[in-house]
Every structure is written in C-alpha cells, then in structure tokens.
PDB file of N, CA and C in Angstrom:
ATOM      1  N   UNK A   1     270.450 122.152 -27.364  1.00  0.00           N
ATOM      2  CA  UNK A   1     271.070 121.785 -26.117  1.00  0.00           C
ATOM      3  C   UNK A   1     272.536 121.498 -26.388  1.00  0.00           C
ATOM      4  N   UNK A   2     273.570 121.967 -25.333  1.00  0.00           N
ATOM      5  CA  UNK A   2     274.608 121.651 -25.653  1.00  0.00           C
ATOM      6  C   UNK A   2     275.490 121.540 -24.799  1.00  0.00           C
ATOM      7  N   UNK A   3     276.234 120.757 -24.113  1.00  0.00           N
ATOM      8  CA  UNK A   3     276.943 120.670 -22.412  1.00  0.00           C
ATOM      9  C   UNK A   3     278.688 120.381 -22.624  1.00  0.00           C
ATOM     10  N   UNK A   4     279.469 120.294 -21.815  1.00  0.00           N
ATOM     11  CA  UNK A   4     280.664 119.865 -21.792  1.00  0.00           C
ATOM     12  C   UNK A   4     281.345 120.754 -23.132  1.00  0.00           C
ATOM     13  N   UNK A   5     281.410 122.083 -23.558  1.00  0.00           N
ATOM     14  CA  UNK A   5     281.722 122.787 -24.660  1.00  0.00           C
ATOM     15  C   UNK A   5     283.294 122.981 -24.793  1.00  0.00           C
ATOM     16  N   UNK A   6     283.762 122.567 -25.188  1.00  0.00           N
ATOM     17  CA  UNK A   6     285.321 122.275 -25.205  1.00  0.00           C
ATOM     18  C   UNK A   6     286.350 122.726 -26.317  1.00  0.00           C
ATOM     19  N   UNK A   7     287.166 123.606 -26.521  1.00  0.00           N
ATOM     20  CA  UNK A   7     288.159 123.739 -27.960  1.00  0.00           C
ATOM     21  C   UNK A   7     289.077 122.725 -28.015  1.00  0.00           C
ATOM     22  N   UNK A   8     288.993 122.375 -28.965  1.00  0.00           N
ATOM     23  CA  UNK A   8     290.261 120.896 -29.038  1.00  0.00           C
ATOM     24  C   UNK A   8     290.981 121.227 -30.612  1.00  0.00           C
ATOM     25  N   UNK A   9     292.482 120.995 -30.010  1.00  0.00           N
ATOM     26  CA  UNK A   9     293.514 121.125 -31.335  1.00  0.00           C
ATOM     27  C   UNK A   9     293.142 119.720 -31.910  1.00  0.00           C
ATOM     28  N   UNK A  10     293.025 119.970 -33.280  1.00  0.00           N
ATOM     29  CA  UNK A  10     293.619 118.485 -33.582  1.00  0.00           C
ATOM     30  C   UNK A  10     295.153 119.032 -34.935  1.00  0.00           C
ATOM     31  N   UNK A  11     295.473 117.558 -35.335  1.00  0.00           N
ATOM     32  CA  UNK A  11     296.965 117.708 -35.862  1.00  0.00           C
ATOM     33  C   UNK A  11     297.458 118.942 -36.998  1.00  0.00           C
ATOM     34  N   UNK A  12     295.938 119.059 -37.517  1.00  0.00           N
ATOM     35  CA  UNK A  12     296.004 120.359 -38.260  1.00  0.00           C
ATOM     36  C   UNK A  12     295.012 121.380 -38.415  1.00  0.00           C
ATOM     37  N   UNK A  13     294.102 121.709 -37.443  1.00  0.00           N
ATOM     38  CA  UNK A  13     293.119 122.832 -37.190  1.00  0.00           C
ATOM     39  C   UNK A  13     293.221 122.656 -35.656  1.00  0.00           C
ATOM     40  N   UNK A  14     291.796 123.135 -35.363  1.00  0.00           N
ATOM     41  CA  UNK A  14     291.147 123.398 -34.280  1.00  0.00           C
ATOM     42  C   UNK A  14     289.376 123.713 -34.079  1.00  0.00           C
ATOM     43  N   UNK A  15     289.049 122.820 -33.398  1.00  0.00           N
ATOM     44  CA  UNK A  15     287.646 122.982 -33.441  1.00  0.00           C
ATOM     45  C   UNK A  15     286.925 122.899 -32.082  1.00  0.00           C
ATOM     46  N   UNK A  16     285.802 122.637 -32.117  1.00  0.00           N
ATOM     47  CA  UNK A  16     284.516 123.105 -30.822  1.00  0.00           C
ATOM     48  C   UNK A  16     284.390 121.490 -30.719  1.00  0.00           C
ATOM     49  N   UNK A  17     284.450 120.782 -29.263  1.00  0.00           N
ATOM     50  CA  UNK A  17     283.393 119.580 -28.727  1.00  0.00           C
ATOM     51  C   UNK A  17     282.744 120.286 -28.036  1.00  0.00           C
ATOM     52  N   UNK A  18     281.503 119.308 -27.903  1.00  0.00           N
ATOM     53  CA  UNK A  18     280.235 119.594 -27.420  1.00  0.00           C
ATOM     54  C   UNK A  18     279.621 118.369 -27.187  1.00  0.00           C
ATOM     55  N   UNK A  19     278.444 118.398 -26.034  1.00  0.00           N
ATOM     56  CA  UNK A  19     277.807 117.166 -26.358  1.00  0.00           C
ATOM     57  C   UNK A  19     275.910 117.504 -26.657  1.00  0.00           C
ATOM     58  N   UNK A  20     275.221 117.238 -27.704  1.00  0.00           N
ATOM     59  CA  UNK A  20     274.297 117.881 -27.900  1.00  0.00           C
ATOM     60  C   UNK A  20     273.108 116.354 -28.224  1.00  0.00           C
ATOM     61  N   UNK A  21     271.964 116.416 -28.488  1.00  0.00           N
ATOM     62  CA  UNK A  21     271.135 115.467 -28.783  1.00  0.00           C
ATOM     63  C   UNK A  21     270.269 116.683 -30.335  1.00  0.00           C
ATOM     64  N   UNK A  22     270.425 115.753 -31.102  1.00  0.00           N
ATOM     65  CA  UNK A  22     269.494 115.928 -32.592  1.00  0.00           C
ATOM     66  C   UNK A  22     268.056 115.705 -32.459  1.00  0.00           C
ATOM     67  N   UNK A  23     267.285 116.282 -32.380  1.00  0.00           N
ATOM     68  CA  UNK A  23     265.881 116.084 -32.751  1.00  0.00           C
ATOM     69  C   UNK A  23     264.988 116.970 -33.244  1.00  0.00           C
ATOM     70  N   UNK A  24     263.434 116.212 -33.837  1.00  0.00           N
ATOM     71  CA  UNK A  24     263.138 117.342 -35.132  1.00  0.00           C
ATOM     72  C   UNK A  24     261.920 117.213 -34.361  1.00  0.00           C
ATOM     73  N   UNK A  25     261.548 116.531 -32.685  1.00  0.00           N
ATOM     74  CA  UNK A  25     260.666 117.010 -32.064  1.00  0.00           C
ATOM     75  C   UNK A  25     260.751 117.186 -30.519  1.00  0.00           C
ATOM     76  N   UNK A  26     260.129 117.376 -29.560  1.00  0.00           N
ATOM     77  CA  UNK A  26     260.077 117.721 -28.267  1.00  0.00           C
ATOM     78  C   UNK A  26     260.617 116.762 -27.594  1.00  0.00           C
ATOM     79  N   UNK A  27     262.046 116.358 -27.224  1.00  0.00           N
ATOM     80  CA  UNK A  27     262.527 115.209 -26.546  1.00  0.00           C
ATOM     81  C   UNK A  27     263.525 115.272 -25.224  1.00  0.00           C
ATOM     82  N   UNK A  28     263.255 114.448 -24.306  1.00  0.00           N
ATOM     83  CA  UNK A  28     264.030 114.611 -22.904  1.00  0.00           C
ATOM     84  C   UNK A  28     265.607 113.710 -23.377  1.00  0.00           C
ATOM     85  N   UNK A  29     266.504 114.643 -23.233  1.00  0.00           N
ATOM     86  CA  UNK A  29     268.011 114.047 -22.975  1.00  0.00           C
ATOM     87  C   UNK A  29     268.099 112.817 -22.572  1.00  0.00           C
ATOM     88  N   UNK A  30     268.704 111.862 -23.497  1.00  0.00           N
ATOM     89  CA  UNK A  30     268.822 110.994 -23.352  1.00  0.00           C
ATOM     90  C   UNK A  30     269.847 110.003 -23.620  1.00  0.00           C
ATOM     91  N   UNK A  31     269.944 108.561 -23.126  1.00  0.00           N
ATOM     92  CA  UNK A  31     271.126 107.577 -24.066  1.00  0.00           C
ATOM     93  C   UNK A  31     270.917 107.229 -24.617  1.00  0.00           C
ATOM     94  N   UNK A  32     269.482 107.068 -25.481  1.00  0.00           N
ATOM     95  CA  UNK A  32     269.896 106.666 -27.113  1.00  0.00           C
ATOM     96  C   UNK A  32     269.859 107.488 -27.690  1.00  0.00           C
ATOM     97  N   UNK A  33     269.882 108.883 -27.306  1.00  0.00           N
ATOM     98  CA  UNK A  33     270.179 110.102 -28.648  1.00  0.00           C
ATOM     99  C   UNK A  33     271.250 111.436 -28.638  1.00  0.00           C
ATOM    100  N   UNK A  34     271.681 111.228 -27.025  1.00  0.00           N
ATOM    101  CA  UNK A  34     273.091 111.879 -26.864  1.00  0.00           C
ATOM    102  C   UNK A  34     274.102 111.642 -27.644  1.00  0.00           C
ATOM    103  N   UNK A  35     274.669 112.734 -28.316  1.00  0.00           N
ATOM    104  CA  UNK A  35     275.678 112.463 -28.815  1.00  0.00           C
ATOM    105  C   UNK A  35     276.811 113.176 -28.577  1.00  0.00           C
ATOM    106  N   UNK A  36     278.130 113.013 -28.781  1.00  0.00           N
ATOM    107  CA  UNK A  36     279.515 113.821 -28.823  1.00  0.00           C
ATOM    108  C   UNK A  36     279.816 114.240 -29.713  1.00  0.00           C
ATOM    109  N   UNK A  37     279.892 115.585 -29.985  1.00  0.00           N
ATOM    110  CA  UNK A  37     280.154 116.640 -31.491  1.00  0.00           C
ATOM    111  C   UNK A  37     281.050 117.551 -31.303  1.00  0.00           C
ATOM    112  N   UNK A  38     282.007 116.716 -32.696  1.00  0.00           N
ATOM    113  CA  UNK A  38     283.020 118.066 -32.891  1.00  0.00           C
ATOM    114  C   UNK A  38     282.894 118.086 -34.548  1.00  0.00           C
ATOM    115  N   UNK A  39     283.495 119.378 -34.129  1.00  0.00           N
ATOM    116  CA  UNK A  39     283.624 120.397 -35.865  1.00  0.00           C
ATOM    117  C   UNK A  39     284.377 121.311 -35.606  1.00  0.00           C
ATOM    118  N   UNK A  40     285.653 121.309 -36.575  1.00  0.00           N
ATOM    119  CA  UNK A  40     286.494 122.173 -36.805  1.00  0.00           C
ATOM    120  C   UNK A  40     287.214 122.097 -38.078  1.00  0.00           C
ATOM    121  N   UNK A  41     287.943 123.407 -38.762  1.00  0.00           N
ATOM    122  CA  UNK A  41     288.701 123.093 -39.967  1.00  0.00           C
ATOM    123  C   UNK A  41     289.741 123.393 -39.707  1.00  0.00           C
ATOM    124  N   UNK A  42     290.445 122.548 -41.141  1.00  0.00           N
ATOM    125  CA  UNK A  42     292.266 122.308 -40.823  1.00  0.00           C
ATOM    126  C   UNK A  42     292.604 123.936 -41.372  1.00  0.00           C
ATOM    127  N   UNK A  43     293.498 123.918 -40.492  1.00  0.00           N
ATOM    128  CA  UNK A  43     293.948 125.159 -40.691  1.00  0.00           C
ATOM    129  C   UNK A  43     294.461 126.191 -42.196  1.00  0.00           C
ATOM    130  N   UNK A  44     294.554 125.158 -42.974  1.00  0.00           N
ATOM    131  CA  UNK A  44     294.540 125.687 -44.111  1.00  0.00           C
ATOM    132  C   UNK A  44     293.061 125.988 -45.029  1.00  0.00           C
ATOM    133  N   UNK A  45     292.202 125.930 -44.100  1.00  0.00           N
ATOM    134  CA  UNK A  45     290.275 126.020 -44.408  1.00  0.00           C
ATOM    135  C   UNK A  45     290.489 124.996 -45.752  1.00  0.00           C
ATOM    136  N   UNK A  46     290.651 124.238 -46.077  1.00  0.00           N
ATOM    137  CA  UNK A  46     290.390 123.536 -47.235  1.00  0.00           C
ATOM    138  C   UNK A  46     289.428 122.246 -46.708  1.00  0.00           C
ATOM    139  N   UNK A  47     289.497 121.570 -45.083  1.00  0.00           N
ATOM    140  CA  UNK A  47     288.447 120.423 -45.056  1.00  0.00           C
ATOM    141  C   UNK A  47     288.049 120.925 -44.193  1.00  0.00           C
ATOM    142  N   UNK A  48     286.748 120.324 -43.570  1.00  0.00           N
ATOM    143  CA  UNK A  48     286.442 120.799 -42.110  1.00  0.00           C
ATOM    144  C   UNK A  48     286.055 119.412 -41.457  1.00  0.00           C
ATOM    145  N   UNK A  49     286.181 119.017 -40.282  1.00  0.00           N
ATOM    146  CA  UNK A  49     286.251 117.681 -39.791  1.00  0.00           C
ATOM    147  C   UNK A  49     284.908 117.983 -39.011  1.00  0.00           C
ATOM    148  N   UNK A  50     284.032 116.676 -39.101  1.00  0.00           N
ATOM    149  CA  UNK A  50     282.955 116.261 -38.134  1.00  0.00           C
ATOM    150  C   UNK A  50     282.809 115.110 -37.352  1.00  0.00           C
ATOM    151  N   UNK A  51     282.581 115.152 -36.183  1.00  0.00           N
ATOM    152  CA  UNK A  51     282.430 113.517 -36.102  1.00  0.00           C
ATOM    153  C   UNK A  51     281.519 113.858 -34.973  1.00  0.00           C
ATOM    154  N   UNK A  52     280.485 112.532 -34.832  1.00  0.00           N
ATOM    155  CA  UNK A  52     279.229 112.877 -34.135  1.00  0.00           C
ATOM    156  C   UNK A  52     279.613 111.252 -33.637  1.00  0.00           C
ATOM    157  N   UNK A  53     279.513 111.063 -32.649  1.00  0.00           N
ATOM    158  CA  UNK A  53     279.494 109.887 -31.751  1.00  0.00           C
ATOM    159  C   UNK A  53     278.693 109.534 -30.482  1.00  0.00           C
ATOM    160  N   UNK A  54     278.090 108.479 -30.506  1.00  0.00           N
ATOM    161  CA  UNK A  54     276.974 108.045 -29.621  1.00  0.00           C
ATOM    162  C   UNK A  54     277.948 108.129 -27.887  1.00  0.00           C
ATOM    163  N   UNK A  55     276.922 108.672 -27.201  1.00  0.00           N
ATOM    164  CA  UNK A  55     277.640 108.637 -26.059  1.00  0.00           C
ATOM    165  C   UNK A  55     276.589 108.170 -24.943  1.00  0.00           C
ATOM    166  N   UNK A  56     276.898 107.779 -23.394  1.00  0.00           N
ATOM    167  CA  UNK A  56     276.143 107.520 -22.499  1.00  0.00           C
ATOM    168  C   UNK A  56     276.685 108.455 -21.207  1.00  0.00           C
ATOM    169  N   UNK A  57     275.468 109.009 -20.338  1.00  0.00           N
ATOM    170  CA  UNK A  57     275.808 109.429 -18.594  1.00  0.00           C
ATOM    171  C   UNK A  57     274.815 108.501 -18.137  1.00  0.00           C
ATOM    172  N   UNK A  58     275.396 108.360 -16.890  1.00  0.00           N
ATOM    173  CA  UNK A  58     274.468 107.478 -15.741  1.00  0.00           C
ATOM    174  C   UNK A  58     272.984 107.480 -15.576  1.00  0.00           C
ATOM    175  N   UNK A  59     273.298 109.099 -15.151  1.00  0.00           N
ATOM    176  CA  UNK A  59     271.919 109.748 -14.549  1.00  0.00           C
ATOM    177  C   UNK A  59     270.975 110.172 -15.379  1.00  0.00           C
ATOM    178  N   UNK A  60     270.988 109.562 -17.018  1.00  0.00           N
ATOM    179  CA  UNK A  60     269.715 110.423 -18.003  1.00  0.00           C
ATOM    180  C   UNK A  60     268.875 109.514 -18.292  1.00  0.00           C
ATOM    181  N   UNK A  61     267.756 109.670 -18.352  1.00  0.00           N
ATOM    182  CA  UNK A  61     266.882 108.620 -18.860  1.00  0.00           C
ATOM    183  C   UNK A  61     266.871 107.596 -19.840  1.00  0.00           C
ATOM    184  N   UNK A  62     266.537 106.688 -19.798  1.00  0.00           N
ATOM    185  CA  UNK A  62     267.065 105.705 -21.289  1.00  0.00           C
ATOM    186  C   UNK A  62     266.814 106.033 -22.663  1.00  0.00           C
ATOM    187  N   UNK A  63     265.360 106.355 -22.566  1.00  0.00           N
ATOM    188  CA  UNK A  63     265.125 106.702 -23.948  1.00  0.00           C
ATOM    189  C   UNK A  63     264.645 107.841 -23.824  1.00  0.00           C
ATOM    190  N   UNK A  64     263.994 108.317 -25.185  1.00  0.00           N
ATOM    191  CA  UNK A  64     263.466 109.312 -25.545  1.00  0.00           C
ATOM    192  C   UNK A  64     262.160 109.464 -25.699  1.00  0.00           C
ATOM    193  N   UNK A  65     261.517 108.197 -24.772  1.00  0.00           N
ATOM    194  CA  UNK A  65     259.711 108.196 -24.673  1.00  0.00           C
ATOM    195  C   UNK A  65     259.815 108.202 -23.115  1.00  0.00           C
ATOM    196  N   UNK A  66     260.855 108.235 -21.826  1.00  0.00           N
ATOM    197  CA  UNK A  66     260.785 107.995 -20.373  1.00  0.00           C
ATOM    198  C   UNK A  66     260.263 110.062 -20.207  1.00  0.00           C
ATOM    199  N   UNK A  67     259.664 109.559 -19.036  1.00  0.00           N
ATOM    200  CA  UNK A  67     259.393 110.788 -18.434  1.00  0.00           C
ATOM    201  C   UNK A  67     260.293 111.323 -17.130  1.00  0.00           C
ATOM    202  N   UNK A  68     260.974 112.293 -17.392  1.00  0.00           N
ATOM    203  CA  UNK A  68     261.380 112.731 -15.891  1.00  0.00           C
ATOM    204  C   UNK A  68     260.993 112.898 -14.788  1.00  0.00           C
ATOM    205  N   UNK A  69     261.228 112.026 -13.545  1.00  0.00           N
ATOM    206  CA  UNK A  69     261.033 111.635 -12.376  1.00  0.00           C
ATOM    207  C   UNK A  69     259.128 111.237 -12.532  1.00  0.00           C
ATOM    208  N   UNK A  70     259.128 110.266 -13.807  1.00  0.00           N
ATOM    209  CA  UNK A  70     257.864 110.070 -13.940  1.00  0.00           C
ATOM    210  C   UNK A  70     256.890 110.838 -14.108  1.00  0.00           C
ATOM    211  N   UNK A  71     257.117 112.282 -14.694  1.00  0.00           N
ATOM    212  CA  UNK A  71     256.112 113.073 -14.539  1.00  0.00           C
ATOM    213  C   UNK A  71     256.044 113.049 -15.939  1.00  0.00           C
ATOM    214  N   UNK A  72     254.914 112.363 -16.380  1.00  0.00           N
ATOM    215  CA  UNK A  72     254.911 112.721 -18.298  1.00  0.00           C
ATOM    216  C   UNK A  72     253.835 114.282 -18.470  1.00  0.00           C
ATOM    217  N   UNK A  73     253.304 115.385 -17.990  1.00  0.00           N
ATOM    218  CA  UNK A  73     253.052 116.165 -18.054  1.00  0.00           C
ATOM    219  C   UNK A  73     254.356 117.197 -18.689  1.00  0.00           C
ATOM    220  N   UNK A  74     255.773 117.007 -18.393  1.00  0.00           N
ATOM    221  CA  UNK A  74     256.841 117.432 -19.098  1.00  0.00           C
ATOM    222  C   UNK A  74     256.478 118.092 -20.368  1.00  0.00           C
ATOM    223  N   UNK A  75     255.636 116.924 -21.235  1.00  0.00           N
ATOM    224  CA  UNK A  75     255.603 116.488 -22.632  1.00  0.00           C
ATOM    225  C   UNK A  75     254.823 117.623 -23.256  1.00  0.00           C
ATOM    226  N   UNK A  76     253.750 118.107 -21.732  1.00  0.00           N
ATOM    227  CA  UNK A  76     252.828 119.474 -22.295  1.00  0.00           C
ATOM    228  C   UNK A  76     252.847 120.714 -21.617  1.00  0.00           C
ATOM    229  N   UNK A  77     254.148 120.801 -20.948  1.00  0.00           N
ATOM    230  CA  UNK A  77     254.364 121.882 -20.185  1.00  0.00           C
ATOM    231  C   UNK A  77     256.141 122.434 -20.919  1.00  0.00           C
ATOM    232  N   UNK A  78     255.650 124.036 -21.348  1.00  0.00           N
ATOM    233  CA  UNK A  78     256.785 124.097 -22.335  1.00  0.00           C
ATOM    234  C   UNK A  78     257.886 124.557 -21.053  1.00  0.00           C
ATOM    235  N   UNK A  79     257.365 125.128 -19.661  1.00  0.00           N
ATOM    236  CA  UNK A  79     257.672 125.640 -18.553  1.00  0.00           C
ATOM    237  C   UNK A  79     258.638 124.599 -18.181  1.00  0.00           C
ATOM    238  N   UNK A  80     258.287 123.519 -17.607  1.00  0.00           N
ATOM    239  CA  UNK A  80     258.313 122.420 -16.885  1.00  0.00           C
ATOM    240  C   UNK A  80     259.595 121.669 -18.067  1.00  0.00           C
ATOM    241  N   UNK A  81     259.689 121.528 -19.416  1.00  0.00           N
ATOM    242  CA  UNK A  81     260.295 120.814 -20.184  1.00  0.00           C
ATOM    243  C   UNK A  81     261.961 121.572 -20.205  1.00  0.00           C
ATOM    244  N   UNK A  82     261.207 122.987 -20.274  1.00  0.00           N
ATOM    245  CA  UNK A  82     262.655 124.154 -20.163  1.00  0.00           C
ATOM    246  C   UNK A  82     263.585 123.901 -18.865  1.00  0.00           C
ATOM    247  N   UNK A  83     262.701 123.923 -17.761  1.00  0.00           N
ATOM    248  CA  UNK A  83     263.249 123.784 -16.323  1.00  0.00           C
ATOM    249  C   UNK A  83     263.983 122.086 -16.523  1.00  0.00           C
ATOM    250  N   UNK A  84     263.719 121.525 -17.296  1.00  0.00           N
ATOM    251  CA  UNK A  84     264.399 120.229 -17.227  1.00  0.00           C
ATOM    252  C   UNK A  84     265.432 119.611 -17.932  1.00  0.00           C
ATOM    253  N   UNK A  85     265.454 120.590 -18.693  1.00  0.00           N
ATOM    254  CA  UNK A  85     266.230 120.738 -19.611  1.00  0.00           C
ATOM    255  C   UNK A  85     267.326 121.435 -19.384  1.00  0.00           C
ATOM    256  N   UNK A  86     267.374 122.907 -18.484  1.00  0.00           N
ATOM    257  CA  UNK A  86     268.401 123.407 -18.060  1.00  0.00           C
ATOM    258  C   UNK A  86     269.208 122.788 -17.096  1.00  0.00           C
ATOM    259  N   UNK A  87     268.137 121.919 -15.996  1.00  0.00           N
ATOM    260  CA  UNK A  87     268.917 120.722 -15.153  1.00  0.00           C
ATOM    261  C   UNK A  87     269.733 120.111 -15.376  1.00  0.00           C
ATOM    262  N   UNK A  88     269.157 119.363 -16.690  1.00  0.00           N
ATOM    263  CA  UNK A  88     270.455 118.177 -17.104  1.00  0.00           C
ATOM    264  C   UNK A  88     271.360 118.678 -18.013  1.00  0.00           C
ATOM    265  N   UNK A  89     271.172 120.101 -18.486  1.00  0.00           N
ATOM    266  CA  UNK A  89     272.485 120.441 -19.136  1.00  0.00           C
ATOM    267  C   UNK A  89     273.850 120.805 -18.024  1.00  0.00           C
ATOM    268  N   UNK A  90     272.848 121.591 -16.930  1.00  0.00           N
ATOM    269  CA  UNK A  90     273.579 121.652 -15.623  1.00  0.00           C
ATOM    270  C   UNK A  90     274.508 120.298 -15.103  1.00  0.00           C
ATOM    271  N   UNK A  91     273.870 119.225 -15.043  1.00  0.00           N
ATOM    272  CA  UNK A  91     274.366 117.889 -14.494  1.00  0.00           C
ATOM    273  C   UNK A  91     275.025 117.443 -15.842  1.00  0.00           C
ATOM    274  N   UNK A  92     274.650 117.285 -17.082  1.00  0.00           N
ATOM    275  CA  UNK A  92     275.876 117.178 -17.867  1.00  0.00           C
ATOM    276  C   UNK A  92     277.273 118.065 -17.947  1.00  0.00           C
ATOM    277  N   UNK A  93     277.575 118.855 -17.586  1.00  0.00           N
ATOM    278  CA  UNK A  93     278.382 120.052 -17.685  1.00  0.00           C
ATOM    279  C   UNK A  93     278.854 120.064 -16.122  1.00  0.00           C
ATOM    280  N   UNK A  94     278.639 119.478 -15.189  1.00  0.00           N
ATOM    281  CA  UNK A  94     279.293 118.950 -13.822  1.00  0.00           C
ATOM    282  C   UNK A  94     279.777 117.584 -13.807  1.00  0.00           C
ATOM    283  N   UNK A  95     279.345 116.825 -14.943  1.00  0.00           N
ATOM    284  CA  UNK A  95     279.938 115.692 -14.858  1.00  0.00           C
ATOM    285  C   UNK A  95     281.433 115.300 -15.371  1.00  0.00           C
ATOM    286  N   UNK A  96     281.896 114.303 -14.643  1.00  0.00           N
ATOM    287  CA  UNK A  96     283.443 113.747 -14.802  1.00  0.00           C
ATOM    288  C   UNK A  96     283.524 113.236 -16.046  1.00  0.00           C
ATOM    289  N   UNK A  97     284.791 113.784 -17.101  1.00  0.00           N
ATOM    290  CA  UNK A  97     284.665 113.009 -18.510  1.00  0.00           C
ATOM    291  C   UNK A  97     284.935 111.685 -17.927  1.00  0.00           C
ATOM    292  N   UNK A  98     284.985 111.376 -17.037  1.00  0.00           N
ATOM    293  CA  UNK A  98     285.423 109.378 -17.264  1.00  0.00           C
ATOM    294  C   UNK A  98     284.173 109.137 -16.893  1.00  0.00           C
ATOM    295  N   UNK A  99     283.202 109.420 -16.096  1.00  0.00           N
ATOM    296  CA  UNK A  99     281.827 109.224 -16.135  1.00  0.00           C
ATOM    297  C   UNK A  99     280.901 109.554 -17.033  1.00  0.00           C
ATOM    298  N   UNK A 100     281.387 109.130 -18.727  1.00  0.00           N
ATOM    299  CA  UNK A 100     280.438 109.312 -19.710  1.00  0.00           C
ATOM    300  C   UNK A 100     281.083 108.215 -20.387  1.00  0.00           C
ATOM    301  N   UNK A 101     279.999 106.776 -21.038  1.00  0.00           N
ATOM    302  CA  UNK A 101     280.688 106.199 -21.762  1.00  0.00           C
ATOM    303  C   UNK A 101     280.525 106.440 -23.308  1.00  0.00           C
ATOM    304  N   UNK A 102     281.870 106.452 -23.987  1.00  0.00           N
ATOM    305  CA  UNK A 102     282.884 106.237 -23.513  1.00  0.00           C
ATOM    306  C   UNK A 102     283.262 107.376 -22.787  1.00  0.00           C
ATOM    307  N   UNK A 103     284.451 107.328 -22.005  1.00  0.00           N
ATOM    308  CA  UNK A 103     285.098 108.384 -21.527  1.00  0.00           C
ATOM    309  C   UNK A 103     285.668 109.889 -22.568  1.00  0.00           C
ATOM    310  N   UNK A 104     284.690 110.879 -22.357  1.00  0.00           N
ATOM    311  CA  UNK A 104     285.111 112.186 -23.103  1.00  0.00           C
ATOM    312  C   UNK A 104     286.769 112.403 -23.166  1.00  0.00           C
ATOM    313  N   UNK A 105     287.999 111.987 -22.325  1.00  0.00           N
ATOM    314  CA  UNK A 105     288.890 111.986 -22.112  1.00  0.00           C
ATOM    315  C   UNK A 105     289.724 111.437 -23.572  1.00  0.00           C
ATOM    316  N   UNK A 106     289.138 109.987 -23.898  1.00  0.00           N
ATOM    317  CA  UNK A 106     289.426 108.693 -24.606  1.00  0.00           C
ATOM    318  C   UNK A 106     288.866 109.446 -25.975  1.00  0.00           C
ATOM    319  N   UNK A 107     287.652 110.013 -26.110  1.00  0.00           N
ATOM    320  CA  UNK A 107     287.466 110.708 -27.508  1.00  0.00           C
ATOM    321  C   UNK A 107     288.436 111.761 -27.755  1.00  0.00           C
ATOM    322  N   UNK A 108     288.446 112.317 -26.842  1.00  0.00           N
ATOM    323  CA  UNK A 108     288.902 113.901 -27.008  1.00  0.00           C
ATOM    324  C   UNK A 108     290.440 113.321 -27.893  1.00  0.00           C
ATOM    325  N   UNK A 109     291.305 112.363 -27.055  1.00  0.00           N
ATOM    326  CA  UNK A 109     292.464 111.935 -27.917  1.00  0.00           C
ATOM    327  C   UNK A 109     292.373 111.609 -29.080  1.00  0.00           C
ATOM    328  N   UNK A 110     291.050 110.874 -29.482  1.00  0.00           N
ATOM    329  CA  UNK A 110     290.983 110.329 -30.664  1.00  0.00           C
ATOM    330  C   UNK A 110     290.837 111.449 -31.814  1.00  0.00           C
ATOM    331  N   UNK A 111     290.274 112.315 -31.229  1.00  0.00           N
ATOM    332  CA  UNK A 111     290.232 113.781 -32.120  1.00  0.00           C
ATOM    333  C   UNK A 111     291.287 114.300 -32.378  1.00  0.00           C
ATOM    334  N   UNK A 112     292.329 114.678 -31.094  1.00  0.00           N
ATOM    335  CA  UNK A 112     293.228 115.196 -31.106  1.00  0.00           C
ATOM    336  C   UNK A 112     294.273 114.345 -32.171  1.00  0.00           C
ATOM    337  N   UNK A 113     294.316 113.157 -32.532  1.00  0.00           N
ATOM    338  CA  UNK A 113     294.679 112.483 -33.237  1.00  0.00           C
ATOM    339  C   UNK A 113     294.888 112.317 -34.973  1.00  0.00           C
ATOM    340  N   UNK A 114     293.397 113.706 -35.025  1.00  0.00           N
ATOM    341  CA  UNK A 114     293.225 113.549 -36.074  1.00  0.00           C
ATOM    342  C   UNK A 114     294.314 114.079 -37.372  1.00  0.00           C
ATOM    343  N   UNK A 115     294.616 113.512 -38.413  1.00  0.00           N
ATOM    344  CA  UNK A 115     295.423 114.247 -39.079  1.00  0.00           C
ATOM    345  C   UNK A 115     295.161 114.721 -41.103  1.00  0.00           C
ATOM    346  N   UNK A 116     295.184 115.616 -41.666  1.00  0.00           N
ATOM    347  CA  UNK A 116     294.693 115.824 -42.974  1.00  0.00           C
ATOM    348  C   UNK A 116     296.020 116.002 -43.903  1.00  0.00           C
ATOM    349  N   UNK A 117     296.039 115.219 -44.886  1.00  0.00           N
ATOM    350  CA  UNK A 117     297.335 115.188 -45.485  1.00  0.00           C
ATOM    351  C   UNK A 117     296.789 115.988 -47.019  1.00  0.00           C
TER     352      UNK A 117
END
C-alpha cells in the first residue's frame, strides 16, 4: 500500500515520499502502523537516505485489530479486504497534508533539509 507519492529534493539528492504501513500479515490501515517513507540517494550515489516516521489521519481506524465499519468478515474476505483497501488509499491520497499528524508539509521540510557532507 502506498498513498500521497511525492519526489522531494533534498540538499544533495532526490528521492520518493510515500506513505505506506509494514506488515508481515493481513492488516487494515491504520494509526499505529502508518507510516511516512522516504528514500533517496545523494547525488553523488555514495549514501542513500531513509527515514520512516510514524504518522496519523483522522478517518483510519485506530489499530490494527478494529474492523471496518465493524464488519470483521474483512479479515476473511480477500474481495472485501482489497475493496477496502483501495478506499483508504483513495481517502489517503485526497487528503490535506495539514490533515495528517504531523503535517506532511512540516516533514516534507524536514527532509528537504536534509544535508550529506
């Protein structure tokens, strides 16, 4: 999964944000496992920068055991999990960077910030 897909300079490369969730099993988008990901290398390819940062939206479920709109059948419907999944990548990827805490705006600088000596 991957929403808000963004190229961002930083002081000496250029790389990909994204906002994606890690998991090694069947899980609904969420705020304790959303995260903000960038990766790119400095332009001289000698480092490559990562940074993975916890992020929050309004509208996603809290955790990663809630069922969407209460329907825990989600959990055994690969149909039903896909369709819900394309939703909230949809509604992540319409949403306002100042309506994600922190604000995607406020990271994105901090990236852009970055510098390799």
């Amino acid at each position: 999964m991957h929403a808000q897909i963004e190229y961002l300079d930083f002081q000496n490369g250029i790389g990909l944000r994204y906002l994606t969730q890690y998991n090694q099993a069947l899980s609904v988008v969420n705020n304790q496992e959303l995260c903000y990901t960038f990766q790119g290398p400095t332009q001289d390819g000698k480092h490559h920068i990562i940074a993975i940062l916890p992020v929050n939206y309004p509208d996603l479920l809290a955790g990663p055991h809630d069922a969407p709109n209460g329907d825990p059948s989600v959990w055994d419907n690969a149909e039903k999990n896909l369709q819900y999944l394309q939703k909230t990548v949809q509604m992540l990827d319409e949403g306002q960077p100042s309506s994600f805490t922190p604000n995607l705006t406020k990271l994105d600088a901090m990236i852009r910030s970055i510098g390799i000596r």
